[in-house]
Protein backbone atom coordinates (compact mmCIF):
# COMPACT_ATOMS: atom_id res chain seq x y z
CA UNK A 1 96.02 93.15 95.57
CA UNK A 2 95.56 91.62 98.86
CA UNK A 3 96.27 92.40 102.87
CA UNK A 4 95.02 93.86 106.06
CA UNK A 5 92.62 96.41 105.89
CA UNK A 6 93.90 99.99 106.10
CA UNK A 7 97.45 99.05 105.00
CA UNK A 8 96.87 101.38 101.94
CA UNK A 9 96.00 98.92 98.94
CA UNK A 10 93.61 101.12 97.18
CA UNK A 11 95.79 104.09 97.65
CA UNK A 12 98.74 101.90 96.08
CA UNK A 13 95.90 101.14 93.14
CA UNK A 14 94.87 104.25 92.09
CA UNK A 15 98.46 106.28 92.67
CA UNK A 16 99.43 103.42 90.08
CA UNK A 17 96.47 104.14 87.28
CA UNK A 18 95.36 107.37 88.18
CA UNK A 19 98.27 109.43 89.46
CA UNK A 20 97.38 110.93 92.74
CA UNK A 21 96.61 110.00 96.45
CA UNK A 22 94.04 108.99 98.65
CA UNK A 23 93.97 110.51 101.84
CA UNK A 24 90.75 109.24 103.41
CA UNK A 25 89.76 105.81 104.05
CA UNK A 26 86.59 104.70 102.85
CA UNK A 27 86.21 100.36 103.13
CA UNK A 28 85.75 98.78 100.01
CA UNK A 29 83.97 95.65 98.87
CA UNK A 30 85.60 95.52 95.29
CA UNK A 31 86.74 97.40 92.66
CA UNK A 32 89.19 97.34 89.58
CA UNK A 33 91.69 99.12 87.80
CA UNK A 34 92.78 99.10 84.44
CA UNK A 35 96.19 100.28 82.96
CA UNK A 36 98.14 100.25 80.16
CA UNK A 37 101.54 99.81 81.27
CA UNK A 38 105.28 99.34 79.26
CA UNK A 39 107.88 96.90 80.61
CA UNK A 40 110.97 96.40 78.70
CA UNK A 41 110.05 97.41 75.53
CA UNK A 42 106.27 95.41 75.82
CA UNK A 43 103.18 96.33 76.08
CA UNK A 44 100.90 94.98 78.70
CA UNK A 45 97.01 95.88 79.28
CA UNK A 46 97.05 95.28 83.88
CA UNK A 47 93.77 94.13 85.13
CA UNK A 48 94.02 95.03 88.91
CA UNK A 49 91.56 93.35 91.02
CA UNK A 50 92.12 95.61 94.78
CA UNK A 51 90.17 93.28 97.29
CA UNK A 52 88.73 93.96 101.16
CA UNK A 53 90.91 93.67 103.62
CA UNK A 54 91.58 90.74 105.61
CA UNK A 55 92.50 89.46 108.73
CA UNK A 56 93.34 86.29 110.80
CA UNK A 57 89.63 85.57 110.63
CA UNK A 58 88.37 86.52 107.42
CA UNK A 59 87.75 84.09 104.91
CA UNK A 60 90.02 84.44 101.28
CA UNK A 61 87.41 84.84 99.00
CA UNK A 62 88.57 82.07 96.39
CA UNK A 63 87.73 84.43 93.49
CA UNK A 64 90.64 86.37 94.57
CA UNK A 65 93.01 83.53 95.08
CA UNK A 66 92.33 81.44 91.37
CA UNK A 67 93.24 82.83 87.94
CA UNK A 68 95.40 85.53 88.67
CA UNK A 69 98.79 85.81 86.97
CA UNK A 70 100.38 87.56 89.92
CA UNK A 71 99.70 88.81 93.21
CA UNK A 72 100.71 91.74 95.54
CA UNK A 73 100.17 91.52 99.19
CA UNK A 74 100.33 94.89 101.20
CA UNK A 75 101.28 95.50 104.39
CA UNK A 76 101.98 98.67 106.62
CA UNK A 77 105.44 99.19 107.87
CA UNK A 78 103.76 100.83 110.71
CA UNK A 79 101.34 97.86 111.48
CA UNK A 80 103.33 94.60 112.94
CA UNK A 81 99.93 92.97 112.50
CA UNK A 82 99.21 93.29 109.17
CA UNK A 83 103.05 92.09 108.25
CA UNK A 84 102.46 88.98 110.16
CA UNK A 85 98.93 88.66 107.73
CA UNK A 86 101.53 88.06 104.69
CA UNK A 87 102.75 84.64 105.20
CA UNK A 88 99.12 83.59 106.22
CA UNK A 89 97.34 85.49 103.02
CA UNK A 90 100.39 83.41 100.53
CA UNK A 91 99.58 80.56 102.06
CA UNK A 92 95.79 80.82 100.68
CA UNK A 93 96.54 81.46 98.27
CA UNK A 94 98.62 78.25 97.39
CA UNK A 95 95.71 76.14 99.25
CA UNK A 96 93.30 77.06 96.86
CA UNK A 97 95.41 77.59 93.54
CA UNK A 98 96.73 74.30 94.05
CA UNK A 99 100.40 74.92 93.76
CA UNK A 100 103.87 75.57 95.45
CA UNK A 101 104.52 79.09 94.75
CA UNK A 102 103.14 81.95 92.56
CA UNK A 103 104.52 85.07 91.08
CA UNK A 104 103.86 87.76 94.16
CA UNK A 105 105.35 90.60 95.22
CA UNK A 106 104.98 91.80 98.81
CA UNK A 107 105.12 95.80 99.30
CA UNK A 108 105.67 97.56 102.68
CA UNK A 109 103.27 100.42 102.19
CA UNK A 110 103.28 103.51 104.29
CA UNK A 111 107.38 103.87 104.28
CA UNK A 112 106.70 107.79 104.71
CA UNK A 113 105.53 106.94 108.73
CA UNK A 114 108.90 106.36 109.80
CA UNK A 115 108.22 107.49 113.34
CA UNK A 116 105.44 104.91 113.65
CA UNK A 117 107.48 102.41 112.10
CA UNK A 118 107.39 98.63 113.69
CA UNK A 119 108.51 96.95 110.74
CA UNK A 120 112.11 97.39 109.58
CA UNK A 121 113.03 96.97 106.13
CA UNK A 122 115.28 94.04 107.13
CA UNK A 123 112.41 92.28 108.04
CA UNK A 124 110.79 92.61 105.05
CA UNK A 125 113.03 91.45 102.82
CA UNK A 126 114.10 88.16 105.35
CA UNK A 127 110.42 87.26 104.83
CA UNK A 128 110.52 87.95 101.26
CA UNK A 129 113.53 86.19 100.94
CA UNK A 130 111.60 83.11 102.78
CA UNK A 131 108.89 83.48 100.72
CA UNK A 132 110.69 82.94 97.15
CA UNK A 133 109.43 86.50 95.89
CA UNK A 134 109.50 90.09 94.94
CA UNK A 135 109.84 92.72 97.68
CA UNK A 136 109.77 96.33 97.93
CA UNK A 137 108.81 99.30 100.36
CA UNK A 138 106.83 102.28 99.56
CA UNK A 139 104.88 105.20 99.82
CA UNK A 140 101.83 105.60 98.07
CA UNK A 141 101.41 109.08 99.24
CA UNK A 142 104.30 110.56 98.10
CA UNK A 143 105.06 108.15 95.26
CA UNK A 144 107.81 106.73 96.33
CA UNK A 145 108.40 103.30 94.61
CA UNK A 146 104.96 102.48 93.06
CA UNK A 147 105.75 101.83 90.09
CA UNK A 148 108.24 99.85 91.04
CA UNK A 149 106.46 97.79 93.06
CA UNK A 150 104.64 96.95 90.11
CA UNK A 151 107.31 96.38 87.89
CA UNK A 152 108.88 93.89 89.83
CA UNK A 153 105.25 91.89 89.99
CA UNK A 154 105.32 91.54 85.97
CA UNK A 155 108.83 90.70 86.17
CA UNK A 156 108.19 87.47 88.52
CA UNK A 157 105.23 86.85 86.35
CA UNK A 158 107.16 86.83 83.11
CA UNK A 159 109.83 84.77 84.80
CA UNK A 160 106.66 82.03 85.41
CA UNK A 161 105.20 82.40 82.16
CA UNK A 162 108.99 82.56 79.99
CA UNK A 163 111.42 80.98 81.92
CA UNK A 164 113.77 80.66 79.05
CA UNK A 165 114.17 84.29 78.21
CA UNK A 166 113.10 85.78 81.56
CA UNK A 167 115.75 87.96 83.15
CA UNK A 168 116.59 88.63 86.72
CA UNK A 169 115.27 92.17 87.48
CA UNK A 170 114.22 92.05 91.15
CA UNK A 171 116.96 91.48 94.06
CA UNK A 172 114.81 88.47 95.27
CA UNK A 173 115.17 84.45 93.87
CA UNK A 174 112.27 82.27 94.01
CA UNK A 175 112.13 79.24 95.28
CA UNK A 176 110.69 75.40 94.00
CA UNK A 177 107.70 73.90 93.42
CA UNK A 178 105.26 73.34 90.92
CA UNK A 179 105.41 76.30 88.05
CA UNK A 180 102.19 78.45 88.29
CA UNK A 181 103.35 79.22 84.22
CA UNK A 182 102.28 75.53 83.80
CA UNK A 183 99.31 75.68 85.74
CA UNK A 184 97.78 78.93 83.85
CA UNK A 185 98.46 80.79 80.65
CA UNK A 186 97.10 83.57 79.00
CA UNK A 187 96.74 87.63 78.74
CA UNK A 188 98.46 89.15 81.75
CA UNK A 189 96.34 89.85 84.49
CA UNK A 190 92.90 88.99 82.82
CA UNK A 191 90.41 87.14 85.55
CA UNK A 192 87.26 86.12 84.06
CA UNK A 193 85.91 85.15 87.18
CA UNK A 194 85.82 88.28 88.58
CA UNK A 195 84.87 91.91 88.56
CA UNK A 196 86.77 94.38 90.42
CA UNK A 197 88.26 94.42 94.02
CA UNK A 198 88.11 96.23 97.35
CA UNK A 199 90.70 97.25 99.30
CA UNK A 200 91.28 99.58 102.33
CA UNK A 201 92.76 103.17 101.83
CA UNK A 202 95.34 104.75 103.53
CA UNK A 203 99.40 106.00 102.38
C-alpha cells in the first residue's frame, strides 16, 4: 500500500484484517498485515506490506516497488495533493519493476469528509481510467467499500497472472504493455524481500 502520508493507508490496512478503525495518527516506518481472504470461491493467504508515506520528494524505497503482485495507492479525497502523488508513485513503480503496467488499484480514502472534499469522484475514475486500473472510493472509518477496494486489487492481479480464465469484475480496462504475469509468478502477495510496511493513519 502506497501514497501520501496521512491519506489513511494504515487505517485502510487494519479495517481490512482487523475489523475496526484508527482514529489517531501515529507515522509509521513499516509494518505488515496478514489475512486470509476468499475471492470467488478461492482461497488466498494476502501479505500486505503498508509503507511510509511519500511525497514529491521522497525517495520510493525499491523494496516496495519489486516483487509485489499488486499494488494499492491511497489518496485523500480531501487532499488535492496527495491525488496528484498517484500518477507520480505508478510511475515508480514501473521505473524500477521494469515494465508497462502492473495490477494496482487506486482508492480515494476519506469519502466520509465530504465537506472537505477537493477531489470529485469523476476525477478519480478519469485518472484511473488513464491509468489502465482498478478504482474505488472509500471510507475506512465507517467501512464503506474496503473490502472492495481489495477485491478489485486481486481481481486485476488474477487478470495478470490468468488471462485466459480471468473475468471482468472491476468497471475499469487496463491498458498495454509488457504483462507483469510474465515478469513474476508465484503465491499472491508473498515479498521475500521485505518485512512489513508503514503507512500514515487517518479515515
Amino acid at each position: 500500500m502506497l501514497g501520501s502520508r496521512s491519506v489513511g493507508k494504515s487505517s485502510l490496512a487494519v479495517q481490512f484484517c482487523d475489523n475496526h478503525f484508527v482514529d489517531s495518527y501515529y507515522p509509521t516506518i513499516e509494518e505488515s498485515f496478514s489475512k486470509e481472504f476468499k475471492y470467488r470461491g478461492k482461497e488466498y493467504q494476502l501479505e500486505i506490506q503498508d509503507t511510509a508515506g511519500h511525497d514529491e520528494f521522497s525517495l520510493l524505497n525499491a523494496k516496495y516497488a519489486v516483487g509485489w503482485h499488486g499494488y494499492v495507492i491511497v489518496y485523500s479525497v480531501a487532499s488535492k495533493a496527495s491525488f496528484e502523488m498517484v500518477p507520480i508513485i505508478r510511475d515508480k513503480i514501473l521505473s524500477y519493476s521494469g515494465v508497462d503496467k502492473v495490477p494496482l488499484c487506486i482508492v480515494g480514502n476519506k469519502s466520509d469528509l465530504e465537506q472537505q472534499r477537493t477531489v470529485s469522484t469523476e476525477q478519480g475514475k478519469e485518472l484511473a481510467k488513464r491509468l489502465g486500473c482498478a478504482f474505488t472510493e472509500a471510507s475506512a472509518k465507517h467501512n464503506d467499500n474496503v473490502i472492495s477496494a481489495f477485491q478489485m486489487l486481486v481481481a486485476e492481479i488474477e487478470r495478470e497472472l490468468n488471462p485466459d480464465s480471468a473475468k471482468t469484475t472491476t468497471s475499469q480496462t487496463q491498458g498495454s504493455g509488457q504483462s507483469w504475469g510474465s515478469w513474476f509468478k508465484g503465491i499472491l502477495g508473498n515479498n521475500p524481500n521485505t518485512q512489513g510496511g508503514d503507512s500514515s493513519g487517518g479515515r
